[in-house]
Protein backbone atom coordinates (compact mmCIF):
# COMPACT_ATOMS: atom_id res chain seq x y z
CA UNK A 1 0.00 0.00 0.00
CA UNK A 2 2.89 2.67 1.02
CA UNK A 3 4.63 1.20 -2.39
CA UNK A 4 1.69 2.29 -4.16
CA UNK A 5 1.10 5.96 -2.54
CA UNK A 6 4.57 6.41 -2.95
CA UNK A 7 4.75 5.66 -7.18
CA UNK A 8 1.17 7.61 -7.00
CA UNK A 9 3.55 10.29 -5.76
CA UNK A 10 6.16 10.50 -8.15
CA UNK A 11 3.50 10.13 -11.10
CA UNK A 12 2.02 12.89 -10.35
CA UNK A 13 5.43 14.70 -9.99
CA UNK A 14 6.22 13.96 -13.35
CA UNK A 15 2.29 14.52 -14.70
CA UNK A 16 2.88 18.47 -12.59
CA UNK A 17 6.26 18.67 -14.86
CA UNK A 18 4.71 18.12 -17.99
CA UNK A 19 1.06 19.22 -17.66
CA UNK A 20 0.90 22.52 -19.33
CA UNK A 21 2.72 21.29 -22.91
CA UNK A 22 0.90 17.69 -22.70
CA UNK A 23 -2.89 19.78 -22.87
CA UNK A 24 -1.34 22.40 -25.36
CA UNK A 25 -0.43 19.32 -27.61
CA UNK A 26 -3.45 16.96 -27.28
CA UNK A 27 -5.29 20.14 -28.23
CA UNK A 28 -3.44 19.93 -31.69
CA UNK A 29 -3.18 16.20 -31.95
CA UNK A 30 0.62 16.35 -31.72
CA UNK A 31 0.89 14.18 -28.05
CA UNK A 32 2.67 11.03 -28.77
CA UNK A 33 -0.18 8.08 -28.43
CA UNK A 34 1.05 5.06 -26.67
CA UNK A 35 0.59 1.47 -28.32
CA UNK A 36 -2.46 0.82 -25.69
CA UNK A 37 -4.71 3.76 -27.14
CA UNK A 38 -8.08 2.95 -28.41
CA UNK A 39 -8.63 3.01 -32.49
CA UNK A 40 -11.26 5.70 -31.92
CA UNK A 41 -8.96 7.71 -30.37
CA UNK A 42 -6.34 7.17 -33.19
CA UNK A 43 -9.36 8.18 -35.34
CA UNK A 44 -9.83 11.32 -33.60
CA UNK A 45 -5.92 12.17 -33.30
CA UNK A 46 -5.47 11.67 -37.32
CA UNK A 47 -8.65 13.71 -37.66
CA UNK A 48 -7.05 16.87 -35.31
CA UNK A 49 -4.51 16.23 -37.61
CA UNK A 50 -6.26 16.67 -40.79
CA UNK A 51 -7.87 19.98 -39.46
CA UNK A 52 -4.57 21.74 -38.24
CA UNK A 53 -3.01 20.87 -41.51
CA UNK A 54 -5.57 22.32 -43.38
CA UNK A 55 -5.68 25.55 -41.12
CA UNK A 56 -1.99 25.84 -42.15
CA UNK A 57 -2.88 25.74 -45.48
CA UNK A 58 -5.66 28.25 -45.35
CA UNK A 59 -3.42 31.02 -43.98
CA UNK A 60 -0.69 29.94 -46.07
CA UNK A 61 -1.58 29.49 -49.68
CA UNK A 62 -4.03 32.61 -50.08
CA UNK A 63 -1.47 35.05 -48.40
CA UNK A 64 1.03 33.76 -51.31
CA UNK A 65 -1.85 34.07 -53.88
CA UNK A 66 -2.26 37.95 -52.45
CA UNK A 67 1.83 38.57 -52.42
CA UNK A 68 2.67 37.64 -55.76
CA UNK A 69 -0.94 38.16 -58.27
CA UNK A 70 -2.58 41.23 -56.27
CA UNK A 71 0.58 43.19 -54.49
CA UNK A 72 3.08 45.09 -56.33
CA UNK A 73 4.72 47.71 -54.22
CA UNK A 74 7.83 45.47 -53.02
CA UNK A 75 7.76 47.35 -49.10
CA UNK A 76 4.54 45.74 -48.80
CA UNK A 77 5.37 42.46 -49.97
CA UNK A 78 7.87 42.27 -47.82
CA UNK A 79 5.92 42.92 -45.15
CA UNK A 80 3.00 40.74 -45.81
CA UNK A 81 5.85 37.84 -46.36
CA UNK A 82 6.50 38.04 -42.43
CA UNK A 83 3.39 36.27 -41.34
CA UNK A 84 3.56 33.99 -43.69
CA UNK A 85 7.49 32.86 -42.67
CA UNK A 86 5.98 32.84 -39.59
CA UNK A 87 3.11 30.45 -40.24
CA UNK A 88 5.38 28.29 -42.61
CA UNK A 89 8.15 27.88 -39.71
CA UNK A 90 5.30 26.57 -37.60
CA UNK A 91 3.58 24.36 -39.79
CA UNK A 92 7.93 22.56 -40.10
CA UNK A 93 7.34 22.70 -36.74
CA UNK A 94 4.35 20.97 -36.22
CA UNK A 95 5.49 18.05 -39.54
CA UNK A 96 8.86 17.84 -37.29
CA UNK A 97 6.64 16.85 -33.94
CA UNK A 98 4.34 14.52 -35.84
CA UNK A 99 7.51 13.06 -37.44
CA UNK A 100 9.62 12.78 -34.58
CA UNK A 101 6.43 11.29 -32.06
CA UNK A 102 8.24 8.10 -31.27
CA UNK A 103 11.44 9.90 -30.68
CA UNK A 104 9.44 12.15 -28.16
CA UNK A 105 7.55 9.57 -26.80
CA UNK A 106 10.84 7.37 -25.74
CA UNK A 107 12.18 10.96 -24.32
CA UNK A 108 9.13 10.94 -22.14
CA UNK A 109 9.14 7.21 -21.15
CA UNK A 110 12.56 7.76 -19.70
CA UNK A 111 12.18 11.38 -17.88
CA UNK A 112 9.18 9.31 -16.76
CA UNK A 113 11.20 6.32 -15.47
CA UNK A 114 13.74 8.75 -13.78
CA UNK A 115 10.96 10.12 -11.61
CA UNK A 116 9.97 6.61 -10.45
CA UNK A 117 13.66 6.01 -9.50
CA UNK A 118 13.45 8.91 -7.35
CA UNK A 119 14.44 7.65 -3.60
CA UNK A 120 15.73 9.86 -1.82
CA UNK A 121 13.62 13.10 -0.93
CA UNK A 122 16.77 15.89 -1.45
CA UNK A 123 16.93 14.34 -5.18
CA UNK A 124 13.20 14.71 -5.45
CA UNK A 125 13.37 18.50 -4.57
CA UNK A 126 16.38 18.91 -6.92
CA UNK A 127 13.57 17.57 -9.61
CA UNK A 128 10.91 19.31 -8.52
CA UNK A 129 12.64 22.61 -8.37
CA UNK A 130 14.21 22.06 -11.72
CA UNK A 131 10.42 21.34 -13.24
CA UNK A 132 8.85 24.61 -11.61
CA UNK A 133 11.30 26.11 -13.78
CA UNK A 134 10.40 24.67 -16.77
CA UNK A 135 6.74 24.89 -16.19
CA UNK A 136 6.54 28.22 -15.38
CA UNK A 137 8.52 28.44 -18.92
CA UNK A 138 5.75 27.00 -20.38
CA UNK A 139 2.92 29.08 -18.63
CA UNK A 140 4.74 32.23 -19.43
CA UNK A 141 5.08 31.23 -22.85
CA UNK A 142 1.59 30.50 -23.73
CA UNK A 143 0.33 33.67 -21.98
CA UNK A 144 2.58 35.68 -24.06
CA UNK A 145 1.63 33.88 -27.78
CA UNK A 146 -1.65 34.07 -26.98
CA UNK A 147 -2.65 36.95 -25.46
CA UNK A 148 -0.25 38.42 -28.15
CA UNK A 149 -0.63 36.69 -31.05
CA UNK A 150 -4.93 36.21 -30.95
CA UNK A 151 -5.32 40.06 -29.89
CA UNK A 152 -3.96 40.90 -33.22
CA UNK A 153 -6.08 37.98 -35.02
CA UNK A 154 -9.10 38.69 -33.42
CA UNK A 155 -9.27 42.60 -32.29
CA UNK A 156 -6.74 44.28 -35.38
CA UNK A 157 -9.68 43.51 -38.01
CA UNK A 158 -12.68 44.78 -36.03
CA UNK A 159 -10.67 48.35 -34.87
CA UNK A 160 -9.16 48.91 -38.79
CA UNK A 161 -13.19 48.94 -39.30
CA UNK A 162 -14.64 49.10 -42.82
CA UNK A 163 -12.76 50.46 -45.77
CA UNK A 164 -14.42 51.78 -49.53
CA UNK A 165 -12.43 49.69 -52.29
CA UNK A 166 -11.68 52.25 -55.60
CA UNK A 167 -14.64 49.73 -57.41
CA UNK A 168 -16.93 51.75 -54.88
CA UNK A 169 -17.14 48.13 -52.07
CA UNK A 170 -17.49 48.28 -48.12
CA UNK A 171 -14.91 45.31 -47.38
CA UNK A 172 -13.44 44.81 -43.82
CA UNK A 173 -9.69 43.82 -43.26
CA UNK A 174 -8.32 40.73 -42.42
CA UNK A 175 -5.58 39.92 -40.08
CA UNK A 176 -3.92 38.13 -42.94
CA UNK A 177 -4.74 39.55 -46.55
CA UNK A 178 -5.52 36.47 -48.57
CA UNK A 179 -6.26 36.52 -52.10
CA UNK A 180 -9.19 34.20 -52.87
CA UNK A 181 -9.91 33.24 -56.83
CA UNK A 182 -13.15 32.02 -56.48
CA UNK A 183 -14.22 34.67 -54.47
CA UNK A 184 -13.63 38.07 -51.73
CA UNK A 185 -13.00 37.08 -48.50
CA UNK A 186 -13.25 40.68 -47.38
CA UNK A 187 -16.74 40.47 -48.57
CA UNK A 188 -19.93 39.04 -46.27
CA UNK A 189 -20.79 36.08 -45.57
CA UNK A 190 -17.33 34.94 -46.93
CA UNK A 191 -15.64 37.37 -44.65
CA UNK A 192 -17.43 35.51 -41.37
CA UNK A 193 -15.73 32.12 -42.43
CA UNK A 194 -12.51 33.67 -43.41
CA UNK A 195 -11.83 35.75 -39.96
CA UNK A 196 -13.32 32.79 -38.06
CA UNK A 197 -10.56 30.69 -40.17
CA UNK A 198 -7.89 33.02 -39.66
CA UNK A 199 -8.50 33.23 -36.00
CA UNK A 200 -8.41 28.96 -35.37
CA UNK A 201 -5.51 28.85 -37.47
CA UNK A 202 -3.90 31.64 -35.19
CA UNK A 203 -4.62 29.27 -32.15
CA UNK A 204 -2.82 26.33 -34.18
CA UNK A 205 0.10 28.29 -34.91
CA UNK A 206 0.59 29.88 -31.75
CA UNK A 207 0.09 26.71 -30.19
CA UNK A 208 2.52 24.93 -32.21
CA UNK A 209 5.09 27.20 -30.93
CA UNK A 210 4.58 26.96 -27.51
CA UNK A 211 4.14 23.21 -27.52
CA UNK A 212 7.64 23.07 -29.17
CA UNK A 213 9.26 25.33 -26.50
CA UNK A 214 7.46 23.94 -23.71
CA UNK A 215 9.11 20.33 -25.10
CA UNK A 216 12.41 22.27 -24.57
CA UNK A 217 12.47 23.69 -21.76
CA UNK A 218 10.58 20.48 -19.92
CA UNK A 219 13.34 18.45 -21.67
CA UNK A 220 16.66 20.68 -20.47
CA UNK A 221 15.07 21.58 -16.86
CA UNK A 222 14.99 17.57 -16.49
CA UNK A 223 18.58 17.19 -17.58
CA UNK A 224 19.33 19.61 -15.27
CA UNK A 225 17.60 18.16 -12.62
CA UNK A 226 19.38 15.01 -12.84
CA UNK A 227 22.86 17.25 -12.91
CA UNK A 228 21.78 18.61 -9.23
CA UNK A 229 21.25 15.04 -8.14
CA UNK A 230 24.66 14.07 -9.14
CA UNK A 231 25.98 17.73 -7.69
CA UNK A 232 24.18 16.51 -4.49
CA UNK A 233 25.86 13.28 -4.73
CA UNK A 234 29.05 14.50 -5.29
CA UNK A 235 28.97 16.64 -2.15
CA UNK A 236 27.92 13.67 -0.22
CA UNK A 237 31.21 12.27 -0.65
CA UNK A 238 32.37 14.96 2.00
CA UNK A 239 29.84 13.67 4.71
CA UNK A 240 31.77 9.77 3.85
CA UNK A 241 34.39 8.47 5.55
CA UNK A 242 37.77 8.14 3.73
CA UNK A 243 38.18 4.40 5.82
CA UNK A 244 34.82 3.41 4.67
CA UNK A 245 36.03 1.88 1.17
CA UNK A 246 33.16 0.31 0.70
CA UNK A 247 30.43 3.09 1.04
CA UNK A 248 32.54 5.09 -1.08
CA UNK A 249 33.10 2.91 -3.36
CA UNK A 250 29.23 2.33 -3.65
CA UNK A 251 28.31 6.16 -3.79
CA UNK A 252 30.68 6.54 -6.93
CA UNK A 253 29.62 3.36 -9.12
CA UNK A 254 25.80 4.99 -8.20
CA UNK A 255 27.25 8.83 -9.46
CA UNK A 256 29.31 7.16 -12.62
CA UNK A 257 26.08 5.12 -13.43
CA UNK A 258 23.82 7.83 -12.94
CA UNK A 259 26.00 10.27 -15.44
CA UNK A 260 25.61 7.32 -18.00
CA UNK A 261 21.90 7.61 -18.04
CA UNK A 262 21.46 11.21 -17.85
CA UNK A 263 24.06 11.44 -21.04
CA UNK A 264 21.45 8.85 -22.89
């Protein structure tokens, strides 16, 4: 029963590390899915999928189609080019986590498995401190994008207000000017669908980002938890007897074969 409480424990020290990225990328579909999942929720992952992909595309494709057939000042190009970079380095981003899911998932297993080897309380503080770090990364992170990132989706349209083409037409801006053959997304009811679009896809992208730096900074604060263990370790040497052979002898196989692990 204490076994149990006590691997309860450490679970949910490692579920309190990784909590804020692990909802940010089930909300995208990008969470690695262990072997034991259900097909329906395999279904449902492919299918979140399927919808960010095509939200990349839909911010991508008809800002390209505005750039290069309706723009031709070059300044303004350039300047419509910079949310597109940005949406193109997330949707990398997003093919590189999909792509790399096992990697990630193996990553996880063995942060995961270092928690449950956690003994001794001192090297579980070392952890935990070392994982506030990186979850307060995360938190900070996703404040910022999004509070950022969906005020200028969502509020930058409605303030410009509506604007008199030269052809004598009320449109209303978009965050991202998108050229449209078919049809003029600036234009009711296409211009409902199109900001409603935009603003999803802005959630994707933004969420993409913070997802991938939330994996980073989860990923180093861990490493360099297992550093302070070592560190702690290390000083424990002092607190050893030099005539007690054997206890030293002990401490450094556990500090050599601790390094080993924490350089895998």
């Amino acid at each position: 029963m204490k076994s149990s409480s006590i691997m309860s424990k450490r679970d949910n020290d490692f579920d309190y590390a990784i909590q804020v990225t692990r909802i940010i990328l089930r909300s995208i579909g990008a969470w690695p899915s262990p072997n034991y999942v259900s097909n329906m929720e395999r279904i449902a992952t492919r299918f979140q999928n399927v919808i960010c992909h095509f939200l990349f595309g839909f911010i991508i494709v008809p800002s390209l189609l505005q750039v290069f057939l309706k723009e031709h000042e070059f300044k303004r190009r350039v300047r419509l080019l910079a949310p597109i970079v940005n949406a193109s380095m997330s949707w990398i981003k997003y093919f590189m986590i999909l792509n790399h899911a096992k990697k990630i998932q193996s990553c996880l297993n063995r942060a995961h498995q270092d928690w449950s080897n956690t003994v001794d309380g001192s090297d579980r503080k070392a952890m935990l401190s070392t994982a506030r770090i990186g979850r307060k990364f995360a938190i900070f992170s996703a404040a910022f994008m999004y509070t950022g990132g969906l005020c200028y989706r969502i509020l930058m349209p409605i303030l410009k207000g509506r604007m008199l083409t030269p052809e004598n037409i009320t449109v209303r801006p978009l965050a991202l000017p998108s050229y449209f053959i078919k049809f003029d997304g600036r234009v009711s009811p296409a211009y409902e669908i199109v900001y409603t679009l935009q603003a999803f896809a802005g959630v994707i992208t933004y969420s993409t980002r913070v997802s991938a730096a939330g994996l980073a900074a989860f990923f180093i604060m861990h490493v360099c938890g297992q550093l302070s263990i070592i560190i702690g370790k290390l000083q424990n040497l002092n607190n050893i007897s030099y005539s007690n052979d054997r206890a030293v002898a002990i401490l450094l196989a556990n500090i050599v074969q601790h390094q080993i692990e924490v350089k895998r």
